[in-house]
N, C-alpha and C. Protein backbone atom coordinates (compact mmCIF):
# COMPACT_ATOMS: atom_id res chain seq x y z
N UNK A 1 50.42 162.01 -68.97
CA UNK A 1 50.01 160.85 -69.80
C UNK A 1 48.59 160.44 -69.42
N UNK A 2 47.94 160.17 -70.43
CA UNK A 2 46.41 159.72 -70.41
C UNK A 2 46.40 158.36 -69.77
N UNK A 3 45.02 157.93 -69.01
CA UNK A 3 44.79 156.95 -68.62
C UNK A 3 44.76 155.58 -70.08
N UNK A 4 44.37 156.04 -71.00
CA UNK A 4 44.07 155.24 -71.79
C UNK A 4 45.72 154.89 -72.24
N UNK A 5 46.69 155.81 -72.63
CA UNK A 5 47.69 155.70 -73.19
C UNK A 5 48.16 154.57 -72.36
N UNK A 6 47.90 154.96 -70.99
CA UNK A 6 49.08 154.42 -69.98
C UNK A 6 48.58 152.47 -70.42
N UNK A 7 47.57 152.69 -70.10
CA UNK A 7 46.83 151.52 -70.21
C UNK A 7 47.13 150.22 -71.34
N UNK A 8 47.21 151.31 -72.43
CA UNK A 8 47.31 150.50 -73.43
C UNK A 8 49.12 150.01 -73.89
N UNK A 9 49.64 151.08 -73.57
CA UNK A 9 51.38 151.05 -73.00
C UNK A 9 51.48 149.51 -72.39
N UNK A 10 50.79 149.79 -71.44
CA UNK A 10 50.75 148.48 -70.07
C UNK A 10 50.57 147.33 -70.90
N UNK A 11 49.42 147.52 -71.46
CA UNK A 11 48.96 146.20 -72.16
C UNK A 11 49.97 145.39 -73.43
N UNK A 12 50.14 146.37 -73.55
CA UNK A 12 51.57 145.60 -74.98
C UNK A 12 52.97 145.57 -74.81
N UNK A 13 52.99 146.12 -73.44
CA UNK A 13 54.75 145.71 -72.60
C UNK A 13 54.69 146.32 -71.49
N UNK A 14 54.61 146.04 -70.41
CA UNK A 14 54.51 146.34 -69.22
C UNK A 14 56.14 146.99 -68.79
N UNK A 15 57.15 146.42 -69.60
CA UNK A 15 58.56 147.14 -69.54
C UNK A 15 58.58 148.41 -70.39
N UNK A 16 57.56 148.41 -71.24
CA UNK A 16 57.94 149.73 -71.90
C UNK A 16 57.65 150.86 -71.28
N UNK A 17 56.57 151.42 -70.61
CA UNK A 17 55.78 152.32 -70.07
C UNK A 17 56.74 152.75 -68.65
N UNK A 18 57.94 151.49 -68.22
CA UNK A 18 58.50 152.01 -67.15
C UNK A 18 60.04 152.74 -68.00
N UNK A 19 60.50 152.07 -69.30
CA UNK A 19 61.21 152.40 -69.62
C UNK A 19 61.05 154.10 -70.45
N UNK A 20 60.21 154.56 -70.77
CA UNK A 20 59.56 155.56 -70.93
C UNK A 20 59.57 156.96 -69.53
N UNK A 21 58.97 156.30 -68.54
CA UNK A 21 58.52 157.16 -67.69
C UNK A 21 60.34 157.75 -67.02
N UNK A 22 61.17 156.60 -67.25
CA UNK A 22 62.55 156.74 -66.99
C UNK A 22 63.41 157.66 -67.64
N UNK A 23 63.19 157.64 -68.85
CA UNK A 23 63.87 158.10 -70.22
C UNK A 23 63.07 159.95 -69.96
N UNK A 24 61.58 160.11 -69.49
CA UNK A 24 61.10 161.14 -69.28
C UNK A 24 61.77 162.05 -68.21
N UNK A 25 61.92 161.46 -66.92
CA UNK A 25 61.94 161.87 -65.91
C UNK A 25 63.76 162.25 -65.89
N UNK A 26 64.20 161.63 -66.90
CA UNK A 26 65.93 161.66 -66.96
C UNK A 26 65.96 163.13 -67.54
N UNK A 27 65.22 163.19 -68.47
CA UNK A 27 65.50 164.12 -69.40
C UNK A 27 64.80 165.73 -68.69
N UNK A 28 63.68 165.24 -68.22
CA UNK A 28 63.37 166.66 -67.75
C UNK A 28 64.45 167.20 -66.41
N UNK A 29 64.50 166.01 -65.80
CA UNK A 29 66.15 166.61 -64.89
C UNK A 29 67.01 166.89 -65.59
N UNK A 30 67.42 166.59 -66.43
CA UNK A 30 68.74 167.35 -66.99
C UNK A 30 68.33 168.69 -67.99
N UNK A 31 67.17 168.68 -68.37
CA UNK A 31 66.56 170.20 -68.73
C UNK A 31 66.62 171.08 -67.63
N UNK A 32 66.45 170.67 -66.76
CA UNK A 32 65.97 171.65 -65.42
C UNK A 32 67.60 171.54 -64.69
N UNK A 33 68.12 170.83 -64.60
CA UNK A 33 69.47 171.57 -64.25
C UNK A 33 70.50 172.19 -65.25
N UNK A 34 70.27 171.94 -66.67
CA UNK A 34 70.83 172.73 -67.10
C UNK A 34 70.44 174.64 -67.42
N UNK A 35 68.90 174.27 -67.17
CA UNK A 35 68.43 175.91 -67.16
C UNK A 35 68.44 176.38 -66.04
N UNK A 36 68.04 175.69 -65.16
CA UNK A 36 67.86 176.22 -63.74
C UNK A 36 68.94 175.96 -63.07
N UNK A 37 69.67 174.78 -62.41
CA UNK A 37 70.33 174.04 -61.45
C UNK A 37 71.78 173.86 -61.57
N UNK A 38 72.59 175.11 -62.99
CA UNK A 38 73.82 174.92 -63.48
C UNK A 38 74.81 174.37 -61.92
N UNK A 39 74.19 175.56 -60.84
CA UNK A 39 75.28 175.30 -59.61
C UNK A 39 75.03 174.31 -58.86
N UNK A 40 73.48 173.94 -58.99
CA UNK A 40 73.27 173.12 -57.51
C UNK A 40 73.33 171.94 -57.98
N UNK A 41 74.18 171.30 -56.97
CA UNK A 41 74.47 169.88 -57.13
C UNK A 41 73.03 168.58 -56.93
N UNK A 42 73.14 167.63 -58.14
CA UNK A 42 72.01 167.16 -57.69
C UNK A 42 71.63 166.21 -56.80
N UNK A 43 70.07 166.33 -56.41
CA UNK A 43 69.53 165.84 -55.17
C UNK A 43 69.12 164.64 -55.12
């Protein structure tokens, strides 16, 4: 994410940009254990 995006994110809801980075970080874990991590339990 761009400095400017983040910025301007910030500026018009300071809850959104965390609710975002959450919703991101959820999803690429469950991409990555379902391609990669079927066995390993997560960390």
């Amino acid at each position: 994410m761009s400095i400017s995006a983040f910025n301007l994110t910030k500026n018009t809801n300071e809850s959104n940009i965390f609710v975002v980075l959450v919703i991101d970080f959820y999803l690429l874990r469950t991409t990555r254990i379902f391609n990669k991590d079927k066995d390993k339990p997560i960390t």
